[in-house]
Protein backbone atom coordinates (compact mmCIF):
# COMPACT_ATOMS: atom_id res chain seq x y z
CA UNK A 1 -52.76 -24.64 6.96
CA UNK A 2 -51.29 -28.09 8.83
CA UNK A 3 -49.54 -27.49 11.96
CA UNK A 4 -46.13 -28.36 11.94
CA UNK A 5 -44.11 -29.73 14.91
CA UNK A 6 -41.10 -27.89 13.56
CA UNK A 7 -40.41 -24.34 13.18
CA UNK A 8 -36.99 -22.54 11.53
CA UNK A 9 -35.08 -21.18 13.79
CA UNK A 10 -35.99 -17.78 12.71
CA UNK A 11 -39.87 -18.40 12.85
CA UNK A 12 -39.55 -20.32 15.93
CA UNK A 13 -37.55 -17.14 17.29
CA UNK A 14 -40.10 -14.74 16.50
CA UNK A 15 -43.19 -17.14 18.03
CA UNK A 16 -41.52 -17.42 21.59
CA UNK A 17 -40.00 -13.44 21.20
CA UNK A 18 -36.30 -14.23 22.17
CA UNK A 19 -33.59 -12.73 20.26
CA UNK A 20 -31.62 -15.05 18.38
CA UNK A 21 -28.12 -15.32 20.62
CA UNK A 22 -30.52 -16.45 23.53
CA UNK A 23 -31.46 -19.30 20.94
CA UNK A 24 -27.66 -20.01 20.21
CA UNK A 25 -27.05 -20.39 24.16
CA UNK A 26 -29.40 -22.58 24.76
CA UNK A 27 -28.83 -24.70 21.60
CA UNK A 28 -25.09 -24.81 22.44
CA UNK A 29 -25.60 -25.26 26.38
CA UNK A 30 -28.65 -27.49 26.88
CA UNK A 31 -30.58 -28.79 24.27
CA UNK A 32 -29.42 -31.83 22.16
CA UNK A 33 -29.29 -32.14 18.63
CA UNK A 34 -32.06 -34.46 17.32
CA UNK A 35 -34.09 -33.93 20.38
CA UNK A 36 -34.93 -30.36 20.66
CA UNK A 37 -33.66 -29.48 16.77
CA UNK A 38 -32.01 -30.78 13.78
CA UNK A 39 -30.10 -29.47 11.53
CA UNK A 40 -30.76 -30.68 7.33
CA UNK A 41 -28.20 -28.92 5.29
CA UNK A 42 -27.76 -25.49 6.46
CA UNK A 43 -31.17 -25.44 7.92
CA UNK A 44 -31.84 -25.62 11.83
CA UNK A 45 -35.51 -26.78 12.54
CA UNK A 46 -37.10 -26.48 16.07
CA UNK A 47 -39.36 -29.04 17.55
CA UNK A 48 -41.80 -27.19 18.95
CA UNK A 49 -43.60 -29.33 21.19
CA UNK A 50 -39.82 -29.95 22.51
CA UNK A 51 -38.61 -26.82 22.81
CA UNK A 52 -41.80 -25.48 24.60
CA UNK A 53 -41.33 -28.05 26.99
CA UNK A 54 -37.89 -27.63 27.89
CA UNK A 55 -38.77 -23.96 28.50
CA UNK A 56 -41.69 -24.96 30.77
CA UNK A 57 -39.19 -27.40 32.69
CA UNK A 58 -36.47 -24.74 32.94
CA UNK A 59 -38.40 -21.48 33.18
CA UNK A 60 -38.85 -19.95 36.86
CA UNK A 61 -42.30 -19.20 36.63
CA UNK A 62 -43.76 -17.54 39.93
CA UNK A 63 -47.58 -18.40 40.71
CA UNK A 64 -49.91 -15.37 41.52
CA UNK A 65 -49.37 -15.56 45.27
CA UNK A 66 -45.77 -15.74 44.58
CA UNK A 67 -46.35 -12.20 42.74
CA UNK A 68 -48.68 -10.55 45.04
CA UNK A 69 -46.08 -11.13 47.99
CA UNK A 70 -43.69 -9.58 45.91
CA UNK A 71 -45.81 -6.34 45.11
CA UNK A 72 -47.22 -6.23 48.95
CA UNK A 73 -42.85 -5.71 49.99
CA UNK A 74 -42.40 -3.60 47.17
CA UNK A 75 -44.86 -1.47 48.51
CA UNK A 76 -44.13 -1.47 52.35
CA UNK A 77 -40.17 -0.50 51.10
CA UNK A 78 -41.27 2.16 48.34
CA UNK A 79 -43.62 3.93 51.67
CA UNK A 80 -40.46 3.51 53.83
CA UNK A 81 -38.37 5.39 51.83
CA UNK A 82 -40.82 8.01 51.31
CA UNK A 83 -41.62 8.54 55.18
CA UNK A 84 -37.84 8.45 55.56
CA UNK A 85 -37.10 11.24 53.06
CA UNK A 86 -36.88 14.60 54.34
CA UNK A 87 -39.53 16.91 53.58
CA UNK A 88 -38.91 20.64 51.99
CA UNK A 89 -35.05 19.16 50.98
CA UNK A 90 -33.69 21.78 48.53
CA UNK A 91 -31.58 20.05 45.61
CA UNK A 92 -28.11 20.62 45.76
CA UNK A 93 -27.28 22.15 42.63
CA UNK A 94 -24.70 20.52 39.90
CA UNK A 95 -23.04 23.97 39.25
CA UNK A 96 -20.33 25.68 40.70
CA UNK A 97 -21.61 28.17 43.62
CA UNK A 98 -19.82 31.28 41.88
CA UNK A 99 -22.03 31.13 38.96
């Protein structure tokens, strides 16, 4: 099968796993008719290569030190807050005391 550079909308939907008012936003918001997708009759066809490349552009991907910062504070707050609770703290209990 020949690779296209155009998908439907609802293929090209499925392929990147976005749900199809996220496609509608960014049709209506950012990307321009007869760059990123034309329409021919009722049918809206992605460019692909275009698309993919306005996500790349857009997208806020964080590199791997970026993400191992990230876990390393995560961590350091998730073992403050456990040094910080109380040890041997009874629940207080959601019913009435004269039950």
């Amino acid at each position: 099968m020949a690779r296209t550079k155009y998908l439907t909308k609802n293929k090209y939907i499925e392929s990147v796993g976005i749900t199809p008012s996220v496609l509608i936003g960014w049709k209506s918001r950012f990307w321009k008719r007869g760059i990123q997708y034309v329409v021919i009759g009722h049918q809206t066809l992605i460019h692909v290569g275009r698309a993919n490349f306005w996500i790349s552009t857009h997208g806020q991907l964080l590199d791997d030190e970026e993400l191992t910062e990230i876990a390393k504070h995560y961590k350091a707050l998730r073992k403050q807050q456990k040094l910080l609770k109380p040890k041997n703290q009874k629940r207080k209990s959601l019913l009435p005391s004269s039950m």
